[in-house]
Protein backbone atom coordinates (compact mmCIF):
# COMPACT_ATOMS: atom_id res chain seq x y z
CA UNK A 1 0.00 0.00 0.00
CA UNK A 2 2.58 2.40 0.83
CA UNK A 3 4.69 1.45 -2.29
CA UNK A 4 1.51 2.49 -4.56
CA UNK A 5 0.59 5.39 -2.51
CA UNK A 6 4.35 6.89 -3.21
CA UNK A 7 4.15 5.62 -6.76
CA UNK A 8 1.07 7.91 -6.64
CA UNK A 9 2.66 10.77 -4.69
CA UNK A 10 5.61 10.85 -7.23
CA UNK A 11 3.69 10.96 -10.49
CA UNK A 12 1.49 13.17 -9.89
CA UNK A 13 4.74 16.04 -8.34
CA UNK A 14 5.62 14.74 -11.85
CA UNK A 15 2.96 15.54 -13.82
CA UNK A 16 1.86 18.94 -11.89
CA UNK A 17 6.19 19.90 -12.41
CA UNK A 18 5.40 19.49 -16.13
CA UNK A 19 2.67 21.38 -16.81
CA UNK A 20 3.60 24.05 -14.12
CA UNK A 21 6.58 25.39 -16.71
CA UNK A 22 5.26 26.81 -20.11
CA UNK A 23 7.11 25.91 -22.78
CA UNK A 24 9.29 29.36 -24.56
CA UNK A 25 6.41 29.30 -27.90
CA UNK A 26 4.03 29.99 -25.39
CA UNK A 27 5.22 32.67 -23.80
CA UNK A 28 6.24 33.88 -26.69
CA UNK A 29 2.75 34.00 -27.94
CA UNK A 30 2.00 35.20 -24.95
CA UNK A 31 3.99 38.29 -25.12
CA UNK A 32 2.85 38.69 -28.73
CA UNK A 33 -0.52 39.01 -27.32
CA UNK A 34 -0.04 41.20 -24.51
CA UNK A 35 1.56 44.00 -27.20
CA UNK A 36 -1.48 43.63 -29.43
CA UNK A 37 -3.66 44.38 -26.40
CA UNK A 38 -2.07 47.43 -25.29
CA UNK A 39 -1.62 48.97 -28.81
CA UNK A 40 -5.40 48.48 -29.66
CA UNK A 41 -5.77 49.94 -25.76
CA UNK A 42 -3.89 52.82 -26.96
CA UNK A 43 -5.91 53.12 -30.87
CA UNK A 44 -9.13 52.62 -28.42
CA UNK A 45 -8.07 55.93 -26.40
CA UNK A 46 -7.13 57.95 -29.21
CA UNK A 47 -10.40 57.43 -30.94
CA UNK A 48 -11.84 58.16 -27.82
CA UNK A 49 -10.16 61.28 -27.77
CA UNK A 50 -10.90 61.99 -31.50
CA UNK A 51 -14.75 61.50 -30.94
CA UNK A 52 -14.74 63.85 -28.11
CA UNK A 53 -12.77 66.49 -30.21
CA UNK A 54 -15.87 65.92 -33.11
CA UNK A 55 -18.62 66.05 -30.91
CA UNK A 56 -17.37 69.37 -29.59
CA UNK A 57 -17.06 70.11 -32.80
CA UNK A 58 -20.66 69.50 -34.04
CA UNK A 59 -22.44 70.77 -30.57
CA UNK A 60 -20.72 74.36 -31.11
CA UNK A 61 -21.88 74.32 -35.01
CA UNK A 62 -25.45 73.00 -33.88
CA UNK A 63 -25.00 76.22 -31.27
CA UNK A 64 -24.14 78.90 -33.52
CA UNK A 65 -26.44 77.65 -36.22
CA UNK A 66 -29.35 77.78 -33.93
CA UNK A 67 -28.22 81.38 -32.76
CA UNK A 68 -28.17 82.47 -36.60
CA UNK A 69 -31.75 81.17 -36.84
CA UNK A 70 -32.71 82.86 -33.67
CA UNK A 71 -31.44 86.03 -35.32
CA UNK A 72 -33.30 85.17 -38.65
CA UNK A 73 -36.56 84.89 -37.06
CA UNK A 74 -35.95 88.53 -35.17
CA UNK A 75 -34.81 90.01 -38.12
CA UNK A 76 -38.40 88.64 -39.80
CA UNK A 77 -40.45 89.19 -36.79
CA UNK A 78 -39.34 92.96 -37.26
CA UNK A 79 -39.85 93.29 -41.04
CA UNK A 80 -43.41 92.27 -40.09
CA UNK A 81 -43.82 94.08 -37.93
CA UNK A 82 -42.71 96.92 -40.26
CA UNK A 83 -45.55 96.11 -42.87
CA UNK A 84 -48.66 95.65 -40.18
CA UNK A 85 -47.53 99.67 -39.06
């Protein structure tokens, strides 16, 4: 019984020491990986920052278009006004 329980003990030290090490293609692809996921972090972020810069962009047009037309509709209000005199 002891003899087998050793047997036992000893292959599976074996077995978890094998696996335990990954093998240098591994961590090679593993590195590989890693570098793609930090430069499409980084290509993420600068879109990010690009959208941000557009929407900015667009609200400040959308703001001094609005003001125009506000401006528009005086300048009409007071021609008609002009004619009803």
């Amino acid at each position: 019984m002891n003899k087998v329980l050793i047997a036992a003990a000893a292959s599976s030290v074996l077995l978890l020491a094998g696996c335990a090490a990954p093998d240098q293609a591994t961590t090679d692809k593993l590195d590989e990986l890693s570098n793609q996921v930090s430069q499409l972090s980084q290509e993420v972020s600068s879109l990010k920052e690009m959208h941000a810069a557009d929407a900015m962009k667009a609200k400040e047009a959308a703001m001094a278009a609005q003001e125009e037309a506000e401006r528009a509709n005086e300048r009409i209000d007071n021609i008609a006004q002009s004619y009803t005199k």
